[in-house]
N, C-alpha and C. Protein backbone atom coordinates (compact mmCIF):
# COMPACT_ATOMS: atom_id res chain seq x y z
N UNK A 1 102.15 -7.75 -20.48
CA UNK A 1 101.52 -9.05 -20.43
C UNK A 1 100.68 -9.24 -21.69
N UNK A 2 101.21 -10.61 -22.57
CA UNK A 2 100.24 -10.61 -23.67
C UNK A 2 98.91 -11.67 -23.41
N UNK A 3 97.38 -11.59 -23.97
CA UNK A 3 96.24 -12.19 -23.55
C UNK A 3 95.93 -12.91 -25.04
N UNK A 4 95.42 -13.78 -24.88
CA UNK A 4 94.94 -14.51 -26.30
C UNK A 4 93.01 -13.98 -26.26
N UNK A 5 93.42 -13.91 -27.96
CA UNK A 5 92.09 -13.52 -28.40
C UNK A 5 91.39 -14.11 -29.15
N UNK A 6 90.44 -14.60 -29.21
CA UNK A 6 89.82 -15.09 -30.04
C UNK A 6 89.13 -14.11 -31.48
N UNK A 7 89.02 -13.98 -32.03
CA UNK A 7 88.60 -13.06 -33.45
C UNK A 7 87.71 -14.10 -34.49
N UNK A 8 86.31 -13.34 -34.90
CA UNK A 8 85.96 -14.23 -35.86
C UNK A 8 86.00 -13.96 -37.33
N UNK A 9 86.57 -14.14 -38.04
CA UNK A 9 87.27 -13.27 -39.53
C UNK A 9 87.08 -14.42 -40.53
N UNK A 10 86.39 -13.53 -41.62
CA UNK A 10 85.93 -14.48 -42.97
C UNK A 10 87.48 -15.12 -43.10
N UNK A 11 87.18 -16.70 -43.91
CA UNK A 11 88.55 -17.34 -44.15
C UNK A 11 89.17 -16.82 -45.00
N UNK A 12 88.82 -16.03 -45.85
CA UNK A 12 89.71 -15.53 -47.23
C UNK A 12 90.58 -14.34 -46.58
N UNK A 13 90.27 -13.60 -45.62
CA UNK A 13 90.32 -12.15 -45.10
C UNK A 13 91.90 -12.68 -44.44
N UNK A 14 91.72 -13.86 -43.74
CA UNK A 14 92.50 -14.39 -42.73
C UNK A 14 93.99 -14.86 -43.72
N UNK A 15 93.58 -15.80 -44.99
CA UNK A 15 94.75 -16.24 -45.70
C UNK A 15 95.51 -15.23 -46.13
N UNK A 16 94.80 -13.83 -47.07
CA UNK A 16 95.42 -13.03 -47.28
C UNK A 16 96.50 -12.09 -46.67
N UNK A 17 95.77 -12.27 -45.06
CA UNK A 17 96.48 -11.41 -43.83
C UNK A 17 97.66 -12.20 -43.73
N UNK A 18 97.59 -13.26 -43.37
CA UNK A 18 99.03 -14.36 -43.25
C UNK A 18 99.78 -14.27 -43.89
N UNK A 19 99.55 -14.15 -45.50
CA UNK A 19 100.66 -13.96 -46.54
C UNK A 19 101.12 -12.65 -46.59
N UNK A 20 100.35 -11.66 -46.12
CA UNK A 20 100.55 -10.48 -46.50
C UNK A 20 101.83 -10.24 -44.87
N UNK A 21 101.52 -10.93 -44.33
CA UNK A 21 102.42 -10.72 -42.55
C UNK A 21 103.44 -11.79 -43.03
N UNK A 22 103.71 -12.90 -43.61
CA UNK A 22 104.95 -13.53 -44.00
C UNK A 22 105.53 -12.47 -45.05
N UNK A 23 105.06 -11.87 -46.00
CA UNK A 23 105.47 -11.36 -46.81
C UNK A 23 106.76 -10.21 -46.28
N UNK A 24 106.10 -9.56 -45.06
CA UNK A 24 106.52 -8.43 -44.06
C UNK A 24 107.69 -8.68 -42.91
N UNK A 25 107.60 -10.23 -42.82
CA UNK A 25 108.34 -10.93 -41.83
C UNK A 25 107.86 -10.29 -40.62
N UNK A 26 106.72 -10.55 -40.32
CA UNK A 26 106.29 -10.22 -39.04
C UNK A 26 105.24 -10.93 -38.52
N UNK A 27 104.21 -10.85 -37.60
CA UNK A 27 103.43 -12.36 -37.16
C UNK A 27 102.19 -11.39 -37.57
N UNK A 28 100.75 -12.30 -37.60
CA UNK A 28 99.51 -11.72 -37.82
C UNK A 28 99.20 -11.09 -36.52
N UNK A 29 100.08 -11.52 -35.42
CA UNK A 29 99.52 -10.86 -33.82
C UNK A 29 100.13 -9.31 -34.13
N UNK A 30 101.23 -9.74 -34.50
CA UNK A 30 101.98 -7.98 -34.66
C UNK A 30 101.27 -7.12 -35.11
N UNK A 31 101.00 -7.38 -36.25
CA UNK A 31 100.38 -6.65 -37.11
C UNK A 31 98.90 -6.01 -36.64
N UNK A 32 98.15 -7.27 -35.85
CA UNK A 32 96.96 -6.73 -35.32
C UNK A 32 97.07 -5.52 -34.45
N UNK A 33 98.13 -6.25 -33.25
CA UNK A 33 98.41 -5.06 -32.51
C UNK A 33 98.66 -3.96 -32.36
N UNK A 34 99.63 -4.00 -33.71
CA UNK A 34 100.23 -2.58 -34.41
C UNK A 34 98.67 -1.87 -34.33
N UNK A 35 97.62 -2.32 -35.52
CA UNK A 35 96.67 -1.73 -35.71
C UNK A 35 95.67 -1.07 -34.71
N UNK A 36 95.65 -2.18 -33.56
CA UNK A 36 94.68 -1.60 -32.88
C UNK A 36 95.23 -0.19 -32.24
N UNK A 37 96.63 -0.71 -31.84
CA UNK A 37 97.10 0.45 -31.54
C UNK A 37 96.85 1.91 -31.91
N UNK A 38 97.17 1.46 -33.20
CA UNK A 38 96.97 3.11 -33.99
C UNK A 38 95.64 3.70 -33.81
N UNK A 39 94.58 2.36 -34.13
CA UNK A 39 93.34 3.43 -34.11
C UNK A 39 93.07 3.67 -32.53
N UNK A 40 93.46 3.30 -31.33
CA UNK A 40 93.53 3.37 -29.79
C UNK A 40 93.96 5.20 -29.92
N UNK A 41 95.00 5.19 -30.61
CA UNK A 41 95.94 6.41 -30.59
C UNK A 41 95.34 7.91 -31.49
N UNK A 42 94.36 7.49 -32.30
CA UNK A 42 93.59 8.54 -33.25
C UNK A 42 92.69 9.21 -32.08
N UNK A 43 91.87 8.42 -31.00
CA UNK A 43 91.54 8.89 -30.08
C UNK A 43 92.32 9.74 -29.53
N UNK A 44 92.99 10.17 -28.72
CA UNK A 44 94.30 10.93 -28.30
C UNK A 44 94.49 11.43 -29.24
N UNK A 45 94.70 11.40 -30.30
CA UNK A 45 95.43 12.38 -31.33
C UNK A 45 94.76 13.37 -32.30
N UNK A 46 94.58 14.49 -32.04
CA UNK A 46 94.12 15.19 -33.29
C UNK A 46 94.30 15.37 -34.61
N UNK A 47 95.79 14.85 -35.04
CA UNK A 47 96.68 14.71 -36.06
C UNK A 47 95.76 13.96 -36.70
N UNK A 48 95.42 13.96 -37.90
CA UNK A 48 95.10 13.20 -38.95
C UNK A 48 96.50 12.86 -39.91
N UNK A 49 96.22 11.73 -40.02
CA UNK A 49 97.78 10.96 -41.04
C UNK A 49 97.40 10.37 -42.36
N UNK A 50 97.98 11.07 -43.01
CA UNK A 50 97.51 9.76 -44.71
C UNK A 50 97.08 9.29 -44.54
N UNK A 51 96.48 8.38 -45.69
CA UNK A 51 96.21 6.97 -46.23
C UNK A 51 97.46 6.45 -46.33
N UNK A 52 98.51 7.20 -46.89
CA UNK A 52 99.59 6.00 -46.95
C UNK A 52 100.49 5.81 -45.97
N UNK A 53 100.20 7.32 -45.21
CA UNK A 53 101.50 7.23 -43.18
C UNK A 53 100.57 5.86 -43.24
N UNK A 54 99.27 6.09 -42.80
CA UNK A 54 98.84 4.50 -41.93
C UNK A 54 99.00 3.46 -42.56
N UNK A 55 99.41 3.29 -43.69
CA UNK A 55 99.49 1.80 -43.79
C UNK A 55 101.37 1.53 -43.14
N UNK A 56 101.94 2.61 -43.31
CA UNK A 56 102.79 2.13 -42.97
C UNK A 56 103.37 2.26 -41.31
N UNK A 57 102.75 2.32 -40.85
CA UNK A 57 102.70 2.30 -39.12
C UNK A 57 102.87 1.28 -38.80
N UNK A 58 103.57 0.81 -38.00
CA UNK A 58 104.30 -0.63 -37.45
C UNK A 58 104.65 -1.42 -38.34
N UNK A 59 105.07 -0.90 -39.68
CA UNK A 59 105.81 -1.70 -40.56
C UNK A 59 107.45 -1.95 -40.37
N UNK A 60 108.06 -0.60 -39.87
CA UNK A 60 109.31 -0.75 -39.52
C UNK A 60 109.36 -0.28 -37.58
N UNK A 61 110.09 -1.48 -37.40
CA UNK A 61 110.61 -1.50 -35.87
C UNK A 61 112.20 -0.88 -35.67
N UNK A 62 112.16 0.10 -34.72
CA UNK A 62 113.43 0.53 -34.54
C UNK A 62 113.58 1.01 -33.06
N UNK A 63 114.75 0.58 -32.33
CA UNK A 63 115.52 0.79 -31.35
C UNK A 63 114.63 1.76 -30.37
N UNK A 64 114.46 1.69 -29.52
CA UNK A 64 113.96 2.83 -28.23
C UNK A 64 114.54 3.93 -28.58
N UNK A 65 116.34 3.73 -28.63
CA UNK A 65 116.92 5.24 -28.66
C UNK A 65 117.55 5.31 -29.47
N UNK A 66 116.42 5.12 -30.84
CA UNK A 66 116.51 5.86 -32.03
C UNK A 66 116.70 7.07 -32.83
N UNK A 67 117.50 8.12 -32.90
CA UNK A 67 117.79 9.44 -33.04
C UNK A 67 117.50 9.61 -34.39
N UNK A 68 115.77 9.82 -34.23
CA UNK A 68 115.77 10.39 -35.91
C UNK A 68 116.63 11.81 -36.33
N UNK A 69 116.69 12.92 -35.98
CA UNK A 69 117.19 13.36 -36.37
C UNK A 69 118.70 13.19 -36.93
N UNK A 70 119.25 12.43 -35.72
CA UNK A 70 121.05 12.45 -36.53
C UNK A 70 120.77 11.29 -37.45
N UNK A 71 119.73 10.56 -37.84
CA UNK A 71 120.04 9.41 -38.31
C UNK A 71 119.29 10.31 -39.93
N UNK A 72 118.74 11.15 -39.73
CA UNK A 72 118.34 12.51 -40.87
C UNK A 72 119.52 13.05 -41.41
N UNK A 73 120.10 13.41 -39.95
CA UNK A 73 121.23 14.28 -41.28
C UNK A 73 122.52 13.34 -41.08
N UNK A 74 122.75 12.03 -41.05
CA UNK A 74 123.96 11.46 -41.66
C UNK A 74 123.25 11.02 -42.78
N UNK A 75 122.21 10.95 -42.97
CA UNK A 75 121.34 10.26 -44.50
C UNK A 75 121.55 11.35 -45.63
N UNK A 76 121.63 13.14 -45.01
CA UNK A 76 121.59 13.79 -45.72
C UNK A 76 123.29 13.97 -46.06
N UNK A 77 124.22 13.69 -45.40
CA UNK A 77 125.34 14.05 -45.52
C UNK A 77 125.87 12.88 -46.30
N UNK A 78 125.38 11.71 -46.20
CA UNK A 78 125.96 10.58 -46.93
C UNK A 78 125.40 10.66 -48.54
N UNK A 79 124.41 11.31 -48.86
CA UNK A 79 123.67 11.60 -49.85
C UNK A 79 124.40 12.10 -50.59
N UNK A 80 124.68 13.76 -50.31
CA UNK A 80 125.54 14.87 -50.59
C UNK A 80 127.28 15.08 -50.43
N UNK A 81 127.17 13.62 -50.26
CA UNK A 81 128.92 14.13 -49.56
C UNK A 81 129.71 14.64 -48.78
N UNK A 82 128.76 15.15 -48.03
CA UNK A 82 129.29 16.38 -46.87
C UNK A 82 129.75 15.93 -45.47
């Protein structure tokens, strides 16, 4: 279930975010969400991640049953030829 939020954010902070979320093809809600998420998830997590893993956290969306690994090694086999 999604809830509407109200947020109060300097206007410059806000234009930049918009262009920077058209730029991404994704909405400014996404993006928020993405975020809160993550820092929701640092709680729970002991893992510390880059500076640059986090920016890129909810930048790419992929499938529930996404198989990183085979989708690893046909990347490595298509690479190499094998």
């Amino acid at each position: 279930m999604t809830t509407k939020l109200t947020l109060t954010i300097e206007q410059d902070v806000i234009r930049t975010a918009k262009s920077y979320a058209q730029k991404k093809g994704r909405s400014l809600s996404d993006l928020v969400e993405n975020y809160l998420k993550t820092l929701a998830s640092k709680d729970s997590s002991s893992e510390e991640l880059s500076p640059r893993v986090k920016r890129l956290v909810g930048a790419v969306k992929l499938p529930k049953d996404f198989n990183y690994k085979q989708a690893l090694q046909e990347g490595i086999q298509k690479k190499h030829g094998k």
